[in-house]
C-alpha atoms as a PDB file:
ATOM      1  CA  UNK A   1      83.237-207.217 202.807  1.00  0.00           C
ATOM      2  CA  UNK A   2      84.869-206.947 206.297  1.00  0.00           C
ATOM      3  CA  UNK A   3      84.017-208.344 209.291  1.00  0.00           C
ATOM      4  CA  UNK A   4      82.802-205.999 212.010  1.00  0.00           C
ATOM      5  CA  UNK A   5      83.573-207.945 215.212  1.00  0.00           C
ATOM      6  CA  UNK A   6      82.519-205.095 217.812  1.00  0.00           C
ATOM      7  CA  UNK A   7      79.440-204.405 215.568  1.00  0.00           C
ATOM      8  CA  UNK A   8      78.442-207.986 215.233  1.00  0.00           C
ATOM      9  CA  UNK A   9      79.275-208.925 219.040  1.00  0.00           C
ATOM     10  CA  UNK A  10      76.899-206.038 220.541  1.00  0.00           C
ATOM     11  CA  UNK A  11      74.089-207.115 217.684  1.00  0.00           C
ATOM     12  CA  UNK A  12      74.384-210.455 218.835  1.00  0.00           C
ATOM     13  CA  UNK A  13      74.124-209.628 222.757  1.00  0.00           C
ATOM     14  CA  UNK A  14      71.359-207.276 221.752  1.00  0.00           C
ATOM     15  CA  UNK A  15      69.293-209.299 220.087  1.00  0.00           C
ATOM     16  CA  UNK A  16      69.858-212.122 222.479  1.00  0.00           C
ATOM     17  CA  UNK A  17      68.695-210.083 225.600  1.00  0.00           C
ATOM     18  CA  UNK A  18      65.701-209.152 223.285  1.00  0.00           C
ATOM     19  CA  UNK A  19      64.026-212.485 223.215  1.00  0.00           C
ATOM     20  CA  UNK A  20      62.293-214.000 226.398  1.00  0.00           C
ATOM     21  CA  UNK A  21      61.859-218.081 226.669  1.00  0.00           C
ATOM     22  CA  UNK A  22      58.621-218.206 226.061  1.00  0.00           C
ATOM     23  CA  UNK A  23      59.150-216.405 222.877  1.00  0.00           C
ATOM     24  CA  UNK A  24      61.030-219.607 221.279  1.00  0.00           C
ATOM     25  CA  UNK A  25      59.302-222.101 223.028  1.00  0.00           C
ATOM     26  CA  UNK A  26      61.307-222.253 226.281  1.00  0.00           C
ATOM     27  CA  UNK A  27      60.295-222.628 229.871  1.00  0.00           C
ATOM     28  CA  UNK A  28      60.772-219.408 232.104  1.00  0.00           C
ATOM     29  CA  UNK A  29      61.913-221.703 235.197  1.00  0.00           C
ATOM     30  CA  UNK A  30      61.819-219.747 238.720  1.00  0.00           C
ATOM     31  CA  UNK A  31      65.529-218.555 239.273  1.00  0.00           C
ATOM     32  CA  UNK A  32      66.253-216.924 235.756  1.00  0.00           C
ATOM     33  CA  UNK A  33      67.837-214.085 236.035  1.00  0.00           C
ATOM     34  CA  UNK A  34      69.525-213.632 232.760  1.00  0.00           C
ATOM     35  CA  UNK A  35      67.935-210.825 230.987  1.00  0.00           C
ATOM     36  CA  UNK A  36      66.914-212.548 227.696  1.00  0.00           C
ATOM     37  CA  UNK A  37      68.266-216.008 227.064  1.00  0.00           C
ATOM     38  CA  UNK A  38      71.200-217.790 228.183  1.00  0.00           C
ATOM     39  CA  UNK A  39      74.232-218.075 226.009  1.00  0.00           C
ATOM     40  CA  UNK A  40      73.724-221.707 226.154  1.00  0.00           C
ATOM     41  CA  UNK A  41      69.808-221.440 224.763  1.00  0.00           C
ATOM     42  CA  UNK A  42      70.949-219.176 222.089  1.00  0.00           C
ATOM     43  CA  UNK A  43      73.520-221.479 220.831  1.00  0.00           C
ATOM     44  CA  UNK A  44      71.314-224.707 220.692  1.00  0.00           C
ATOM     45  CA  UNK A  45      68.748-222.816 219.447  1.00  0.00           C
ATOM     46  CA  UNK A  46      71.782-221.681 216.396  1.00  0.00           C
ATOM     47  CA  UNK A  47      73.015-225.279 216.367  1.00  0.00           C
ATOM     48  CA  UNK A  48      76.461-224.710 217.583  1.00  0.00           C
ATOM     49  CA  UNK A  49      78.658-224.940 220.879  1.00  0.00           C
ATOM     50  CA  UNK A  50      78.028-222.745 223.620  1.00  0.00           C
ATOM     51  CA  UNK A  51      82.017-221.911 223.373  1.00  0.00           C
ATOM     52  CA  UNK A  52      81.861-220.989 219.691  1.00  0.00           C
ATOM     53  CA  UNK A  53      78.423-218.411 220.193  1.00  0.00           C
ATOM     54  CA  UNK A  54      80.311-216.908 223.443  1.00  0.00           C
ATOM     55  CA  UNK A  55      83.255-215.980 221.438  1.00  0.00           C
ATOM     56  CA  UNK A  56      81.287-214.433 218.784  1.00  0.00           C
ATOM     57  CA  UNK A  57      79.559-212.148 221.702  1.00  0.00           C
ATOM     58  CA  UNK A  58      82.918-211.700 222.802  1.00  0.00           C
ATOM     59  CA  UNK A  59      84.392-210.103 218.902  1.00  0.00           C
ATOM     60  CA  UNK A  60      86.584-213.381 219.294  1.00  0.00           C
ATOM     61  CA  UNK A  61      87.413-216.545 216.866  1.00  0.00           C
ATOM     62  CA  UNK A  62      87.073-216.823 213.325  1.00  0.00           C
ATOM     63  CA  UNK A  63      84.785-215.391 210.340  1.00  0.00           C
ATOM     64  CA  UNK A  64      81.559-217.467 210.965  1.00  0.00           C
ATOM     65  CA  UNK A  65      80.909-218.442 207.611  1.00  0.00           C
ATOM     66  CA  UNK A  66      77.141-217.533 205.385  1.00  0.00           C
ATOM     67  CA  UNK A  67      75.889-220.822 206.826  1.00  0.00           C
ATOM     68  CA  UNK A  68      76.619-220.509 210.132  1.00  0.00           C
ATOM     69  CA  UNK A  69      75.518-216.473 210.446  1.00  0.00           C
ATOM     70  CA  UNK A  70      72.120-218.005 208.480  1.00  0.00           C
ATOM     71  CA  UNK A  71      71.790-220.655 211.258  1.00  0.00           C
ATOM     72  CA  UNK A  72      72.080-217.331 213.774  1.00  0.00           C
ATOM     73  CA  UNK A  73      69.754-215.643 212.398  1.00  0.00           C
ATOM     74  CA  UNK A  74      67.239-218.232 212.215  1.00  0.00           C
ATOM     75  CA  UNK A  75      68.216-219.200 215.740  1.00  0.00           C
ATOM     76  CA  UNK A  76      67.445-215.822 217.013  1.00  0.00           C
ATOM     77  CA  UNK A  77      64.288-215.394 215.364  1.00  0.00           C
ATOM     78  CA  UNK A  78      65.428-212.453 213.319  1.00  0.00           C
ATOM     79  CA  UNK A  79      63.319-210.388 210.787  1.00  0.00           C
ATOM     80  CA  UNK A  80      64.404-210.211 207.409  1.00  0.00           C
ATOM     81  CA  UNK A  81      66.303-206.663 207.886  1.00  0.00           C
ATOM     82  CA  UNK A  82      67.596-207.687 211.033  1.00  0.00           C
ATOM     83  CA  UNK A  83      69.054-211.413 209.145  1.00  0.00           C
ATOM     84  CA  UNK A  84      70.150-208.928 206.247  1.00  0.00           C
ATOM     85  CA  UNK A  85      72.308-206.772 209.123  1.00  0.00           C
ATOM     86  CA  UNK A  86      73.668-209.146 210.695  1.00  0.00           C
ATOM     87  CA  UNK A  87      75.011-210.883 207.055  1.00  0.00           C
ATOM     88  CA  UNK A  88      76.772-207.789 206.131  1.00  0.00           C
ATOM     89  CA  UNK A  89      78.565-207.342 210.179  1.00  0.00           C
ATOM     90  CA  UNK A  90      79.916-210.676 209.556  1.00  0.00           C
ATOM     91  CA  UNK A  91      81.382-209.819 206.276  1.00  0.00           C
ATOM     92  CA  UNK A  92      78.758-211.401 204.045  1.00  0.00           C
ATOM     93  CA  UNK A  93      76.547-210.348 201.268  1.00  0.00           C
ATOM     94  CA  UNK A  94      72.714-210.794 202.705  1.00  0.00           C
ATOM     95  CA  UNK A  95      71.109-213.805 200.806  1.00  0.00           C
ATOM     96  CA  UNK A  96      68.492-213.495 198.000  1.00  0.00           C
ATOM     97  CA  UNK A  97      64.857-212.766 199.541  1.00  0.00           C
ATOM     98  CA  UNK A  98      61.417-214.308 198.342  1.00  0.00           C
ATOM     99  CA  UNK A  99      60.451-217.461 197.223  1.00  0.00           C
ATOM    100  CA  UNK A 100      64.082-219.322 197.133  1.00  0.00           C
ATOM    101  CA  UNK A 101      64.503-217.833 200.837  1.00  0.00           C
ATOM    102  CA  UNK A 102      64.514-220.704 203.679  1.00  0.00           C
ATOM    103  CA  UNK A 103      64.722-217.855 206.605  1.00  0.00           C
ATOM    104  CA  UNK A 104      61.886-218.606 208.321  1.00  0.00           C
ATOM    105  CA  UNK A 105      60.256-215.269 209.580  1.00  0.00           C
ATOM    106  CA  UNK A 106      60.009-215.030 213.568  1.00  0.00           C
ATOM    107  CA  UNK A 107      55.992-215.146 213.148  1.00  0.00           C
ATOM    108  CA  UNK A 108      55.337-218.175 211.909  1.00  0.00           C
ATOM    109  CA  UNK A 109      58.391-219.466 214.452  1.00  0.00           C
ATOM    110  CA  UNK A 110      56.745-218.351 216.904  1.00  0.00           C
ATOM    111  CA  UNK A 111      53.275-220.007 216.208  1.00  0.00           C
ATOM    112  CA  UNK A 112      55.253-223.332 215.739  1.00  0.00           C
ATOM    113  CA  UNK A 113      57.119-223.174 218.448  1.00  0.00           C
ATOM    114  CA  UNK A 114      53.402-223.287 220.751  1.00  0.00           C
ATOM    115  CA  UNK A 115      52.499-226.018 218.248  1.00  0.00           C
ATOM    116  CA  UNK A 116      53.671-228.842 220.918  1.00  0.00           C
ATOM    117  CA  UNK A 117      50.278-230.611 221.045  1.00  0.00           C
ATOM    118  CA  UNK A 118      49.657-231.482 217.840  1.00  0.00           C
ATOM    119  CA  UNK A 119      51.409-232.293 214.020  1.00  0.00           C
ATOM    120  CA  UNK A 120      52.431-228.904 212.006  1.00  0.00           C
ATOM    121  CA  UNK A 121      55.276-227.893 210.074  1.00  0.00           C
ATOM    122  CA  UNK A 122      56.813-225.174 207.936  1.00  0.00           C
ATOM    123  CA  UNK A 123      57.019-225.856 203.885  1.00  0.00           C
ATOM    124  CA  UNK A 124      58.761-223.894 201.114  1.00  0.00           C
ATOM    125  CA  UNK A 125      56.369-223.083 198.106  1.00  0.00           C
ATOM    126  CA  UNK A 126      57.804-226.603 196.720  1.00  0.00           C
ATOM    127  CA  UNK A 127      57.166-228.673 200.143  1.00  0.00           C
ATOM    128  CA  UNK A 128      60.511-228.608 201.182  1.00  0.00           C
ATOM    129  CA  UNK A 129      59.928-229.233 205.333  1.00  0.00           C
ATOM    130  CA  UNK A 130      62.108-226.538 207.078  1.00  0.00           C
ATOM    131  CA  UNK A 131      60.723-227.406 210.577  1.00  0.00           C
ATOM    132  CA  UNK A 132      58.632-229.822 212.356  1.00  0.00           C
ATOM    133  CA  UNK A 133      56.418-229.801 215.706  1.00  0.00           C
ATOM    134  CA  UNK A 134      57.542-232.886 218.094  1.00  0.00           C
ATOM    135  CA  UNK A 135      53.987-234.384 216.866  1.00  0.00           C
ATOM    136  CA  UNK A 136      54.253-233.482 213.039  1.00  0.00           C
ATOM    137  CA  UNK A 137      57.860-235.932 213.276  1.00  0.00           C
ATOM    138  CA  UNK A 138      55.973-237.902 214.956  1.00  0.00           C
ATOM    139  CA  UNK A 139      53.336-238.102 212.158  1.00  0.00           C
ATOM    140  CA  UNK A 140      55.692-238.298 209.529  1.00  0.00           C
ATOM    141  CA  UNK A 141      59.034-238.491 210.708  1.00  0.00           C
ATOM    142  CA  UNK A 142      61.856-236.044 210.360  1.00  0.00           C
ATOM    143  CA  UNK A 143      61.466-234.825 206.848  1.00  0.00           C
ATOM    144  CA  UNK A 144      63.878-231.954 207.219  1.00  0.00           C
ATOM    145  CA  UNK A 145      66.698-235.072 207.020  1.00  0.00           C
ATOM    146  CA  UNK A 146      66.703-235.069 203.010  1.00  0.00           C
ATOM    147  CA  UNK A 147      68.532-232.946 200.703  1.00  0.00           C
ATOM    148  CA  UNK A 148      68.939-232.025 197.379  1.00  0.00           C
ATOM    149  CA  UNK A 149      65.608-232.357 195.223  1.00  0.00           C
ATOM    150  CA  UNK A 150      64.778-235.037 197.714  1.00  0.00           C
ATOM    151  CA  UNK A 151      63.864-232.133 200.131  1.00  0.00           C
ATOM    152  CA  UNK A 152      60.429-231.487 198.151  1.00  0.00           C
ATOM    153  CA  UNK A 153      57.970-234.025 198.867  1.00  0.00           C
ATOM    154  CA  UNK A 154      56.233-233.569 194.964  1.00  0.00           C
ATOM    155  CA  UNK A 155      59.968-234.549 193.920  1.00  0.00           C
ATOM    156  CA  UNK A 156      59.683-237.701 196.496  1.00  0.00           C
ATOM    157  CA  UNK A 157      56.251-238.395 195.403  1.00  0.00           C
ATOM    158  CA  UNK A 158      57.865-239.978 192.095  1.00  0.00           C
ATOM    159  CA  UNK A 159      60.660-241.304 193.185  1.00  0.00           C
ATOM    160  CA  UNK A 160      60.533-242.435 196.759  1.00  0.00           C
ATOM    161  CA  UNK A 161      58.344-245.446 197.235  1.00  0.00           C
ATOM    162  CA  UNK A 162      58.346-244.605 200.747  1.00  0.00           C
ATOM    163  CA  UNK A 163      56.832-241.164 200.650  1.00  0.00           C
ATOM    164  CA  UNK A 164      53.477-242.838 199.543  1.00  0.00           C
ATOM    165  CA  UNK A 165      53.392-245.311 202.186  1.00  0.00           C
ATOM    166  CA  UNK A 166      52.399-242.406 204.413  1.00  0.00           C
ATOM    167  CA  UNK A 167      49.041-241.526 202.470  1.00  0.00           C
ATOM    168  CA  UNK A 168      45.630-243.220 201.777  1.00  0.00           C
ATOM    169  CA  UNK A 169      46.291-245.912 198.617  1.00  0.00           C
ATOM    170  CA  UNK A 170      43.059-243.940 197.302  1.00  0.00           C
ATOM    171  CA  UNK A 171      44.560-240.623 197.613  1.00  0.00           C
ATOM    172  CA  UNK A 172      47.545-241.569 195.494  1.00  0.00           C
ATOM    173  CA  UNK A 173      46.009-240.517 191.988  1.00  0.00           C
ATOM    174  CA  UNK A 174      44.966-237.065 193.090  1.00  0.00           C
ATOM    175  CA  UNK A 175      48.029-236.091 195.029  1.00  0.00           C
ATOM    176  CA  UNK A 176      50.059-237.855 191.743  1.00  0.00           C
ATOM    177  CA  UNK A 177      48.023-235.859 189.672  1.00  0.00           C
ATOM    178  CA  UNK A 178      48.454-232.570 192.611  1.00  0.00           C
ATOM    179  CA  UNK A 179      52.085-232.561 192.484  1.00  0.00           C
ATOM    180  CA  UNK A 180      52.283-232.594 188.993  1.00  0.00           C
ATOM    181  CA  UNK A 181      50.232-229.714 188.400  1.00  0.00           C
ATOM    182  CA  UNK A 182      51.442-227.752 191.276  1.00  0.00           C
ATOM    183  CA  UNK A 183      55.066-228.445 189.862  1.00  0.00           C
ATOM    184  CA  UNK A 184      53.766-227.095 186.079  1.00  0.00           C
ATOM    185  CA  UNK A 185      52.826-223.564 187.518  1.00  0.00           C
ATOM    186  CA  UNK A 186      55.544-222.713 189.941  1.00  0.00           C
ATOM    187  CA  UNK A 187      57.667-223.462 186.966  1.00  0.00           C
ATOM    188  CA  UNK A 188      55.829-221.132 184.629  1.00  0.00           C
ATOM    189  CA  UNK A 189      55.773-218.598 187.522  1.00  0.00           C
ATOM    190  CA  UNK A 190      59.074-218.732 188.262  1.00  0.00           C
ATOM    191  CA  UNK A 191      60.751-219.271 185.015  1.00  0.00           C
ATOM    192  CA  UNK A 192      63.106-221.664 183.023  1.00  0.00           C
ATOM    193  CA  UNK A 193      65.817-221.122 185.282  1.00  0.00           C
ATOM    194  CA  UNK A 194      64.518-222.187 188.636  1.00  0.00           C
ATOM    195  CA  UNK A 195      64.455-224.745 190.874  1.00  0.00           C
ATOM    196  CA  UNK A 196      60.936-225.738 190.477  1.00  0.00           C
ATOM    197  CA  UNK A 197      62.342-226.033 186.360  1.00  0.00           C
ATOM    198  CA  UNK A 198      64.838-228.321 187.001  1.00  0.00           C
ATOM    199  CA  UNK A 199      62.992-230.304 189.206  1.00  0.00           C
ATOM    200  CA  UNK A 200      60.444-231.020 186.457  1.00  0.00           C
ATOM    201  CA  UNK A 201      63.606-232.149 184.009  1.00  0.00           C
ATOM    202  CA  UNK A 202      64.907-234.423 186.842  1.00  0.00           C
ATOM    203  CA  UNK A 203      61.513-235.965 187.245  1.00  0.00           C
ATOM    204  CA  UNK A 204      60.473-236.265 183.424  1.00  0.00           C
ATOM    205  CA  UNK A 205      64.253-237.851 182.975  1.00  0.00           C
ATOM    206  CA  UNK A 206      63.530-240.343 185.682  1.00  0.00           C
ATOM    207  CA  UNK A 207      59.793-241.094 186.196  1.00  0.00           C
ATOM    208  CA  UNK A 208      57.656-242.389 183.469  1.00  0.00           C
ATOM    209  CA  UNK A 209      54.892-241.390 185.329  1.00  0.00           C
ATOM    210  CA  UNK A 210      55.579-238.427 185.687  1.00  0.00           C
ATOM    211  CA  UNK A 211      55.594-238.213 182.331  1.00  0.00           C
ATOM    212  CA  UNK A 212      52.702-238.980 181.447  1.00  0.00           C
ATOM    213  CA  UNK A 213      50.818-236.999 184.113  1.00  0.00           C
ATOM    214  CA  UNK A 214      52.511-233.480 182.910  1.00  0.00           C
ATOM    215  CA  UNK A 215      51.945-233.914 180.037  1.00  0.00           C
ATOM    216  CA  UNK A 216      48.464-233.933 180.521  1.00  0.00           C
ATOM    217  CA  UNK A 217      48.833-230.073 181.463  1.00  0.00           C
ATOM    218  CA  UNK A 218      47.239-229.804 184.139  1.00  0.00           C
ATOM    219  CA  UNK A 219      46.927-226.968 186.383  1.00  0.00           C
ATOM    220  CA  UNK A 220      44.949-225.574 189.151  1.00  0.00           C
ATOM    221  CA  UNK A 221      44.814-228.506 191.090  1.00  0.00           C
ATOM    222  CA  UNK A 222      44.851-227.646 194.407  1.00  0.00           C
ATOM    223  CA  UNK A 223      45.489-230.050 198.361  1.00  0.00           C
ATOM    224  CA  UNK A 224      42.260-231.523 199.805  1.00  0.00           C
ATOM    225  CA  UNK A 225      41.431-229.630 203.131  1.00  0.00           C
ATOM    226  CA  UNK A 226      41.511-233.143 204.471  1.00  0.00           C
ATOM    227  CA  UNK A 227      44.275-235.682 204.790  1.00  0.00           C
ATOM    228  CA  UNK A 228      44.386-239.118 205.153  1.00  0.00           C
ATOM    229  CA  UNK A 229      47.489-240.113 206.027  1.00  0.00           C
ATOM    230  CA  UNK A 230      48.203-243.878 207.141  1.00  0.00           C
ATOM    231  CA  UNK A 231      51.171-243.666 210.188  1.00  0.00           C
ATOM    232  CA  UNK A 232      52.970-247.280 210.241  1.00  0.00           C
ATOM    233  CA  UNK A 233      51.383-247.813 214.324  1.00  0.00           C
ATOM    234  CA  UNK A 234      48.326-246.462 214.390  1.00  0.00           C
ATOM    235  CA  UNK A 235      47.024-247.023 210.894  1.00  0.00           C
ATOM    236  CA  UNK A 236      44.367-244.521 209.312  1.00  0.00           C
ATOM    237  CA  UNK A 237      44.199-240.691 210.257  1.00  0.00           C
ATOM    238  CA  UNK A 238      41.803-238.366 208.684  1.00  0.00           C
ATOM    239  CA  UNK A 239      43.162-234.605 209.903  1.00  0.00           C
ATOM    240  CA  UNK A 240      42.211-231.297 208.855  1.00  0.00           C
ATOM    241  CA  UNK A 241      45.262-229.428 207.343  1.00  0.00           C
ATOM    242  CA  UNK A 242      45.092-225.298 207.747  1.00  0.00           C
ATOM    243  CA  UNK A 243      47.409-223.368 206.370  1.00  0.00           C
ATOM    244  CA  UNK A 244      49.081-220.120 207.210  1.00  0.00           C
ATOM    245  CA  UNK A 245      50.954-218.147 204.098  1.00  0.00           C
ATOM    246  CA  UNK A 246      53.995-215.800 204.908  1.00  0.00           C
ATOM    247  CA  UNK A 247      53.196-214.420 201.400  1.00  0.00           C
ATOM    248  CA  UNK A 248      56.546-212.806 201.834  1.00  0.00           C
ATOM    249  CA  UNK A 249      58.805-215.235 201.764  1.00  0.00           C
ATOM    250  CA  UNK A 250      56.683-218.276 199.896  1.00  0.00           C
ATOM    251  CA  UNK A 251      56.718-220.351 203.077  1.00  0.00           C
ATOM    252  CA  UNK A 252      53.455-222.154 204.749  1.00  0.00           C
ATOM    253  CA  UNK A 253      52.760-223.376 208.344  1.00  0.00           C
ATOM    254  CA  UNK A 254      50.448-226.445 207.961  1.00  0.00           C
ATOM    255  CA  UNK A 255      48.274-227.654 210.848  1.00  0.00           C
ATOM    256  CA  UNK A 256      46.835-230.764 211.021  1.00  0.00           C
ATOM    257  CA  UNK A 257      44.039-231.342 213.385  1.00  0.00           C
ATOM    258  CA  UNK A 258      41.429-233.880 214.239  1.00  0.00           C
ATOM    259  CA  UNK A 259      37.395-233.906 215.393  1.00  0.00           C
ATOM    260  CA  UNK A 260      37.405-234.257 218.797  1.00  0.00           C
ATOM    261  CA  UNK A 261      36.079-237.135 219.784  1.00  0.00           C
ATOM    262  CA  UNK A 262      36.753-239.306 216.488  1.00  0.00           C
ATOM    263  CA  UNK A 263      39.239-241.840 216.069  1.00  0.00           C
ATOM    264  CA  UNK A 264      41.636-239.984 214.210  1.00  0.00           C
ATOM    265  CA  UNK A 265      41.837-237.628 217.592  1.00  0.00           C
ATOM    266  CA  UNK A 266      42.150-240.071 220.140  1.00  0.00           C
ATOM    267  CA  UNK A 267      45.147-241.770 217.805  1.00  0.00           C
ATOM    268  CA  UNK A 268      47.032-238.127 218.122  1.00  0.00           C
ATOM    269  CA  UNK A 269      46.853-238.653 221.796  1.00  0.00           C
ATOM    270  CA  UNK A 270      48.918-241.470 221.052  1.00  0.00           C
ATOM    271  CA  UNK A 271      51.770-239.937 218.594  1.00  0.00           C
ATOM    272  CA  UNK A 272      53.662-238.148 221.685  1.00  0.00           C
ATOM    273  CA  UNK A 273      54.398-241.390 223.262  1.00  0.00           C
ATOM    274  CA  UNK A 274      54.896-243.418 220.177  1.00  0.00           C
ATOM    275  CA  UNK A 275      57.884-240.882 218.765  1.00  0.00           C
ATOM    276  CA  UNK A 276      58.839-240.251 215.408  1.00  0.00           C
ATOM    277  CA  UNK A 277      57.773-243.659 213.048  1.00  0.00           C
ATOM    278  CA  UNK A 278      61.136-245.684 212.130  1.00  0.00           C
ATOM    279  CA  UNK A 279      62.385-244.869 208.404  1.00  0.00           C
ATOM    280  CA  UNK A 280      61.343-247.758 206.015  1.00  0.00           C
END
C-alpha cells in the first residue's frame, strides 16, 4: 500500500481538533485557545517528538512505521474504524481485531484517564497490563515494563518470585490454582495456535508446578471480588476489584477500591505520596 500524505495529514489535524483536554485527562487551563489539543499534547500523548507529529500534520518526513501509526491511534483515542483508516493512509494493512488486539478503545480510555484517585488498570484477556492509573503503579508498580510472555501476570505467577510478593501468602493456592485454570480455557477457546497455547507449553516446560496444577483440569475458576494484596510500605490491603469488559476487543478495566473508613482506605490515601513501590 501507498502512503497518502495529504489524506493522512488532514485525518490527523482532524481528529486532533476533535478531542478536548478533558477528554484525555488534561487540564483546560484559562488561555487555551487551540481548538482541540496542542500539537505538543498530541505527541506526548503518541509518545513521540513534537517535531516528528508536526511533520506528519504537515504531509512531511518519512513513512511512520505500523508501530508508530498504532501508538497514534491509541494516542488519539481512536475507534477501531477510525485506527483501521488511519493504518491504511499511512500505507499499512489495519491490524487483526478481537482478542489479540492491544488498541485500547477510547471508552474505557476515557474512564481511566478520570481514574486519578485511586488504583485501576487496563488487562488483555491474559492479564497483560496495557495501562495503569498513577495509583494502580503505585499499587503495583509499572507492570506495562515487561515483555514477551512476561507481560501476562498468570505467566509471571510461575515464574517470577516477585509477582507473588505482591499478594496475601494465603491467597497464593487459589490464584496458583486461578491462573492455571483460566490459562486451560482461553487455550481451548482460542485454539492450538494461540498465544494463550504457547504460553501453557512455556510454563509446563519450565514450572513443575505448573504442572501439576493443569493437569488437574481445572476450569471455571474464577478472581475473588476481593483482593488482598500486600504493597512493600504499607503492608496489607483488602480492595474491592470491579471490572468493566470491552467484550469487543477482550480487554478489562479493573478498579480497586476500599471501605471508607477501614484501614485498607486510609493506606490508599497514602499511595499518591509514596509513588510507584521500588522493583525487588
Amino acid at each position: 500500500m501507498v502512503i497518502d500524505r495529504t489524506g493522512l495529514a488532514e485525518f490527523l489535524r482532524r481528529r486532533r481538533a476533535a478531542l478536548q483536554p478533558e477528554d484525555v485527562g488534561l487540564p483546560r487551563g484559562r488561555r487555551r485557545r487551540t481548538e482541540g489539543l496542542r500539537r505538543e499534547e498530541a505527541a506526548a500523548l503518541c509518545h513521540m517528538s513534537t517535531d516528528y507529529y508536526a511533520r506528519l500534520e504537515r504531509a512531511r518526513g518519512p513513512q511512520p512505521s505500523e508501530q508508530m501509526i498504532a501508538s497514534i491511534a491509541q494516542g488519539l483515542h481512536l475507534s477501531l474504524d477510525e485506527r483501521d483508516h488511519l493504518f491504511r493512509l499511512a500505507g499499512h494493512n489495519p491490524p487483526a481485531r478481537g482478542a489479540i488486539s492491544e488498541h485500547i478503545s477510547p471508552g474505557l480510555l476515557r474512564i481511566l484517564d478520570r481514574l486519578d484517585d485511586t488504583p485501576a488498570e487496563i488487562v488483555t484477556e491474559l492479564g497483560e497490563t496495557l495501562r495503569q492509573s498513577p495509583l494502580g503503579v503505585a499499587l503495583t508498580g509499572d507492570t506495562t515494563r515487561f515483555s514477551g510472555p512476561a507481560r501476562s501476570i498468570g505467566y509471571r505467577w510461575f515464574t517470577d518470585p516477585a509477582t507473588r510478593a505482591l499478594y496475601d501468602p494465603r491467597e497464593h493456592p487459589f490464584l496458583t490454582r486461578m491462573f492455571a485454570s483460566g490459562l486451560r480455557e482461553l487455550a481451548t477457546l482460542r485454539g492450538p495456535g494461540s498465544r494463550a497455547a504457547h504460553f501453557a507449553d512455556l510454563l509446563l516446560a519450565r514450572s513443575e508446578e505448573f504442572r501439576t496444577v493443569w493437569n488437574a483440569h481445572e476450569v471455571g475458576i474464577r478472581p475473588h471480588e476481593v483482593k488482598n494484596f500486600v504493597h512493600p510500605e504499607l503492608g496489607a490491603l483488602e480492595l474491592t476489584c470491579q471490572r468493566l469488559v470491552d467484550p469487543d476487543q477482550g480487554h478489562s478495566l479493573l478498579v480497586y477500591t476500599a471501605i471508607p473508613g477501614s484501614e485498607s482506605h486510609e493506606k490508599l490515601q497514602l499511595l499518591s505520596v509514596l509513588g510507584a513501590p521500588a522493583r525487588p
